[in-house]
Protein backbone atom coordinates (compact mmCIF):
# COMPACT_ATOMS: atom_id res chain seq x y z
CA UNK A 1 -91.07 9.87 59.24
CA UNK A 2 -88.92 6.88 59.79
CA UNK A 3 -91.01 3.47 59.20
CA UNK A 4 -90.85 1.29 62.02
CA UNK A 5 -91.43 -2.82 61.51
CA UNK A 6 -92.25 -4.13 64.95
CA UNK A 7 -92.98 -7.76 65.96
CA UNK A 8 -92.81 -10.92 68.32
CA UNK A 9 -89.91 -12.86 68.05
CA UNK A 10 -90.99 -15.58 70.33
CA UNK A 11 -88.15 -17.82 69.60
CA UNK A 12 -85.55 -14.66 71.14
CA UNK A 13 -88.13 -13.92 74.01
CA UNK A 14 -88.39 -10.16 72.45
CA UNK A 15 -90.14 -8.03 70.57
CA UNK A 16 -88.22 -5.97 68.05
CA UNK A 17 -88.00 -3.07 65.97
CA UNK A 18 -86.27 -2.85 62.45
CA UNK A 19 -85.86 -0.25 60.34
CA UNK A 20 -84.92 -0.64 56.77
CA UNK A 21 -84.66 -4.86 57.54
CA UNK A 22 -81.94 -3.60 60.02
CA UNK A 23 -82.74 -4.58 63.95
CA UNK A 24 -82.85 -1.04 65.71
CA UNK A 25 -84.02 -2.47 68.83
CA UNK A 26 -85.63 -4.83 71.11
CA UNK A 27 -87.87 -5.41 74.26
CA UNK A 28 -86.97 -8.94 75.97
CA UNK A 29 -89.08 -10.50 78.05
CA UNK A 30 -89.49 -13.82 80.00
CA UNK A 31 -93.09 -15.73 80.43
CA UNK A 32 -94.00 -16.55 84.18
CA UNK A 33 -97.19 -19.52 83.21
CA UNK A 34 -99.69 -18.55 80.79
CA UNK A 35 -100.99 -15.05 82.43
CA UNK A 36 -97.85 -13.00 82.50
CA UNK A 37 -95.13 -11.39 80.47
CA UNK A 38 -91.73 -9.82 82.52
CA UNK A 39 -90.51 -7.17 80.78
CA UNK A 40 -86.65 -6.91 81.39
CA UNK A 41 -85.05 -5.09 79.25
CA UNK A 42 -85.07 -2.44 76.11
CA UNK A 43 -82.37 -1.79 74.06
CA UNK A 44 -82.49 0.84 70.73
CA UNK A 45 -78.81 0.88 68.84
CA UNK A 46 -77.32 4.22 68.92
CA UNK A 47 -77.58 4.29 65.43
CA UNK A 48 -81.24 5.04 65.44
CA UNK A 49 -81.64 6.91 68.40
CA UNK A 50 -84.80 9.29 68.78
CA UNK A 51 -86.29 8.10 66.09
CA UNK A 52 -88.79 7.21 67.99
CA UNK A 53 -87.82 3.25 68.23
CA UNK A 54 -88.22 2.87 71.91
CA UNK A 55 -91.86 4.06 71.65
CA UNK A 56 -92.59 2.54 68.84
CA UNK A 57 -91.47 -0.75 70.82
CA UNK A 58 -93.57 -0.16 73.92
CA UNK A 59 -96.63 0.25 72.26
CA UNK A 60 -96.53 -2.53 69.60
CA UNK A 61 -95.69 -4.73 72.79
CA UNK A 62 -98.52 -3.84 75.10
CA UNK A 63 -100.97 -3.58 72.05
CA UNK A 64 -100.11 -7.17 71.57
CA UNK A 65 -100.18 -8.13 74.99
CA UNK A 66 -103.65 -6.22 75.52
CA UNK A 67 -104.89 -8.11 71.86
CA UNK A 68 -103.83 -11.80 73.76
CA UNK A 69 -106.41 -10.84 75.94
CA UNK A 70 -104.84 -13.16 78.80
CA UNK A 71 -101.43 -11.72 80.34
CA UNK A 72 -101.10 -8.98 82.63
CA UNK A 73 -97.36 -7.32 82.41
CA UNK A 74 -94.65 -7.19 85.00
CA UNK A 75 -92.36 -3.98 84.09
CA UNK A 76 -89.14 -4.57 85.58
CA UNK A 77 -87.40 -2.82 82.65
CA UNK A 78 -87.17 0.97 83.57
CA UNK A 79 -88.15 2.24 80.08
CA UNK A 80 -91.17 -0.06 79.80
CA UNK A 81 -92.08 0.80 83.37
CA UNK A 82 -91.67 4.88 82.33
CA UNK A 83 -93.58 4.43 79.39
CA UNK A 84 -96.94 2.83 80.63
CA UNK A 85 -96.90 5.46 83.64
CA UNK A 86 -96.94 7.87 80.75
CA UNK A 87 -99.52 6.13 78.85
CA UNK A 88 -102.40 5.53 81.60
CA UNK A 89 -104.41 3.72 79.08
CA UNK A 90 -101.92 0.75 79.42
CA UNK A 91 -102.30 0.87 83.11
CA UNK A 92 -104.73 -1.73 83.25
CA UNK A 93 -102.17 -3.82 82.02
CA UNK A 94 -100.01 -3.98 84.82
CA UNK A 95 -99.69 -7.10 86.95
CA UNK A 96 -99.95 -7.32 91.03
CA UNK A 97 -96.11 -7.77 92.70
CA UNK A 98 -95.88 -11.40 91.17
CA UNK A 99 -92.48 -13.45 92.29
């Protein structure tokens, strides 16, 4: 199994993934006041491809957002999105329509 380094890189607005020290992806997201997190975008280089980086992304992401203990998430990426309506324990994450 490929072993996955995940954190916040606050300074990028993203989290990201790294395999080996090498970035294998990233979720980016922009802060709307002190209560929610946007989720815009994921990205995994082709290069590491279903190994399971995407995932790997979601969840460190949402664990940290749920451990803040004060955002709610907005998903407008579509693979963020897909992935907490496949994980209904992140769910309660989920922010009303907030513009």
């Amino acid at each position: 199994m490929t072993d996955i380094e995940t954190r916040d890189n606050a300074e990028e607005h993203r989290y990201e993934a790294r395999i080996d020290g090498e970035l294998a992806g990233f979720a980016a997201y922009d802060l709307k006041g002190d209560n929610v997190i946007i989720f815009t975008h994921t990205e995994v280089d082709d290069a590491f491809e279903g190994k399971g980086v995407g995932g790997a992304l979601a969840r460190f992401a949402l664990d940290d957002v749920r451990a803040g203990g004060t955002r709610r998430v907005v998903a407008r990426c579509p693979f963020i999105k897909a992935w907490i309506e496949k994980h209904p324990n992140y769910q309660d994450l989920v922010a009303g329509n907030v513009h």
